[in-house]
N, C-alpha and C. Protein backbone atom coordinates (compact mmCIF):
# COMPACT_ATOMS: atom_id res chain seq x y z
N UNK A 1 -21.44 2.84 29.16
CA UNK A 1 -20.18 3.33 29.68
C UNK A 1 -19.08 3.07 28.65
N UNK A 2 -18.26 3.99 28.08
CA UNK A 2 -16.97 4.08 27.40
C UNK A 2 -15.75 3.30 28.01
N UNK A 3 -15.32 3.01 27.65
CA UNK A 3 -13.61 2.91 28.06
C UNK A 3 -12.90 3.56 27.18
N UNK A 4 -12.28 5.04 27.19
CA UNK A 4 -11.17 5.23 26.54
C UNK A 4 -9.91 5.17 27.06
N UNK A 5 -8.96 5.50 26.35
CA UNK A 5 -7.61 5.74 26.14
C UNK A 5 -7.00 6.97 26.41
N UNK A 6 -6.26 6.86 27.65
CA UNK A 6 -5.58 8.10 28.27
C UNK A 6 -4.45 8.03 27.56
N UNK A 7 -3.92 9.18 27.21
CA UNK A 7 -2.86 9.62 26.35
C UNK A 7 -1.54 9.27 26.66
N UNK A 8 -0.81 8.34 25.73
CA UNK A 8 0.26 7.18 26.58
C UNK A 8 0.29 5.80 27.05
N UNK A 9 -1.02 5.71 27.26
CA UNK A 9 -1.39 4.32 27.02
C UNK A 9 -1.40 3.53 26.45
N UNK A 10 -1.15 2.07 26.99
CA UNK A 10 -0.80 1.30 25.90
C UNK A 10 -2.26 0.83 25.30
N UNK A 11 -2.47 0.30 24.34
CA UNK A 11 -3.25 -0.97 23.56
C UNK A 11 -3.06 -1.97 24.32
N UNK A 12 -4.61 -2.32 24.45
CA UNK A 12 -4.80 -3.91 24.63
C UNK A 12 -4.26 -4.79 23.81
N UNK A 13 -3.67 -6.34 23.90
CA UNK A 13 -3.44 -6.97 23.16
C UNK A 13 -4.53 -7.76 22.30
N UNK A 14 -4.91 -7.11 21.11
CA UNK A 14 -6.20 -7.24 20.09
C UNK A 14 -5.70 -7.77 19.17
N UNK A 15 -6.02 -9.22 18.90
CA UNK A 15 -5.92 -9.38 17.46
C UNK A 15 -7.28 -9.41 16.33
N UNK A 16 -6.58 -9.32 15.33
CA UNK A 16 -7.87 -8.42 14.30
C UNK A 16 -7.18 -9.10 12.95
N UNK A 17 -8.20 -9.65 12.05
CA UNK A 17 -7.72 -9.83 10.66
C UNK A 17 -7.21 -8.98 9.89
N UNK A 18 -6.00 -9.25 9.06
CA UNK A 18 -5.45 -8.23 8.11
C UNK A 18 -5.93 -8.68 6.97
N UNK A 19 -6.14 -7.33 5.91
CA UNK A 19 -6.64 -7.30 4.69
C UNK A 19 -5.29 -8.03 4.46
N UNK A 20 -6.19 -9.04 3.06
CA UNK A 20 -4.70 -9.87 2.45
C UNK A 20 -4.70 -11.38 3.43
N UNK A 21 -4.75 -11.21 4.90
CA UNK A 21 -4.44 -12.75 5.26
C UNK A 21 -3.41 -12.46 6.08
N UNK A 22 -3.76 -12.92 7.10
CA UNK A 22 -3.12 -12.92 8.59
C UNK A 22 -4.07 -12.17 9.36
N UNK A 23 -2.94 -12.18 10.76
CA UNK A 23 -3.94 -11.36 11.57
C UNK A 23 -2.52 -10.84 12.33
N UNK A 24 -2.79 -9.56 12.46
CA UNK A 24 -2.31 -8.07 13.21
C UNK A 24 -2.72 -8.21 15.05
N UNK A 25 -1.52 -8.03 15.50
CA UNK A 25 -1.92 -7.60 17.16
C UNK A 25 -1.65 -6.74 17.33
N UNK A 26 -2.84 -5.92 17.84
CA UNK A 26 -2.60 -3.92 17.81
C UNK A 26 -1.97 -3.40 19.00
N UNK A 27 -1.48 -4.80 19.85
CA UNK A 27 -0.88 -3.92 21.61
C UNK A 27 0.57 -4.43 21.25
N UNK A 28 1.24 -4.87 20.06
CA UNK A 28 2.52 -5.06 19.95
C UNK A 28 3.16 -4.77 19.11
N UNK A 29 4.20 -4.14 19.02
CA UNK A 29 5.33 -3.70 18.14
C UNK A 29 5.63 -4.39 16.85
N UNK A 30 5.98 -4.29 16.13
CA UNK A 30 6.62 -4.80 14.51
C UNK A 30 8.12 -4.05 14.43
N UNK A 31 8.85 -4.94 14.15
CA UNK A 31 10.07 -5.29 14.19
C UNK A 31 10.42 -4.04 14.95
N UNK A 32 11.08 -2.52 14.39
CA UNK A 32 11.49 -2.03 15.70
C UNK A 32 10.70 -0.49 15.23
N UNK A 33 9.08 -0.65 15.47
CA UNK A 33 8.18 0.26 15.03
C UNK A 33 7.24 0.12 16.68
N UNK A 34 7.79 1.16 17.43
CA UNK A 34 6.63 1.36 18.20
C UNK A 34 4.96 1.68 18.60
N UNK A 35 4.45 2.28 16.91
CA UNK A 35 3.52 3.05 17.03
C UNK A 35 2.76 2.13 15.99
N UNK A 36 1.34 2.26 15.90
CA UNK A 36 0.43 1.83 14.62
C UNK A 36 -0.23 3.09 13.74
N UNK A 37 -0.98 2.92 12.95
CA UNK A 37 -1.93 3.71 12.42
C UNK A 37 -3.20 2.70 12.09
N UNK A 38 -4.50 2.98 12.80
CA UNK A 38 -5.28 2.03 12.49
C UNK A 38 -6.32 2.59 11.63
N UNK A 39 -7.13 2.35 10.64
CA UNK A 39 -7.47 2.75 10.20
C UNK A 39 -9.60 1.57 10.02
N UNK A 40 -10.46 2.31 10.60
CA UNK A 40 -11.43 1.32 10.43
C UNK A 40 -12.76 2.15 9.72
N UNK A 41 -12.72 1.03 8.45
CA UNK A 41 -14.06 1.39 7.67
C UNK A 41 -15.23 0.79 7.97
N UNK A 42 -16.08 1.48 8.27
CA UNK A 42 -17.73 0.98 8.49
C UNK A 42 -18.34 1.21 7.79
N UNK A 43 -18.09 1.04 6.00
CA UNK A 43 -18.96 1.33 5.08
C UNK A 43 -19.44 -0.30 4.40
N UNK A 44 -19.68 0.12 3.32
CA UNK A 44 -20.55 -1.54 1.92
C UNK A 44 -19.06 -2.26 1.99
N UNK A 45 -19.55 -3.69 2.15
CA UNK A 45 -18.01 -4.44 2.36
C UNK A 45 -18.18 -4.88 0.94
N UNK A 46 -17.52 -4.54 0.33
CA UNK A 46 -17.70 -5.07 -1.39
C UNK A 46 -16.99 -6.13 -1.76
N UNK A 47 -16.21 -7.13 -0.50
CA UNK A 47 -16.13 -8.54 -0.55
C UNK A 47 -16.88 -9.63 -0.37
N UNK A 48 -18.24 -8.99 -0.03
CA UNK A 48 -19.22 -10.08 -0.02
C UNK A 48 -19.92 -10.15 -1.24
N UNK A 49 -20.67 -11.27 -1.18
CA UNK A 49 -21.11 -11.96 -2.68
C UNK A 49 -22.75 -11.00 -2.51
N UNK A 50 -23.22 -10.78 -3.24
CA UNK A 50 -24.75 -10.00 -3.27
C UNK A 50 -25.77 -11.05 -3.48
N UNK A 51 -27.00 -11.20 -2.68
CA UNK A 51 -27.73 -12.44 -2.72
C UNK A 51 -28.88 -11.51 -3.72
């Protein structure tokens, strides 16, 4: 079973690591920016070390 997102809806309050260091909460605003752009790669993480 899915759960999506009806149009207008808010975001859950998710926090998620930011590239660089910190961590991002995707159900809350930045300074006076209502909206996000999320962007998620599921490809070769080329920050890991190769055994």
């Amino acid at each position: 079973m899915t759960n999506k997102l009806k149009s207008g809806e808010r975001l859950a309050n998710i926090a998620v690591p930011q590239l660089g260091g910190g961590v991002l909460r995707l159900g809350l605003p930045i300074d006076d920016h209502d909206w996000r752009l999320g962007v998620v790669y599921r490809g070769l993480n080329l920050l890991q070390e190769s055994h």
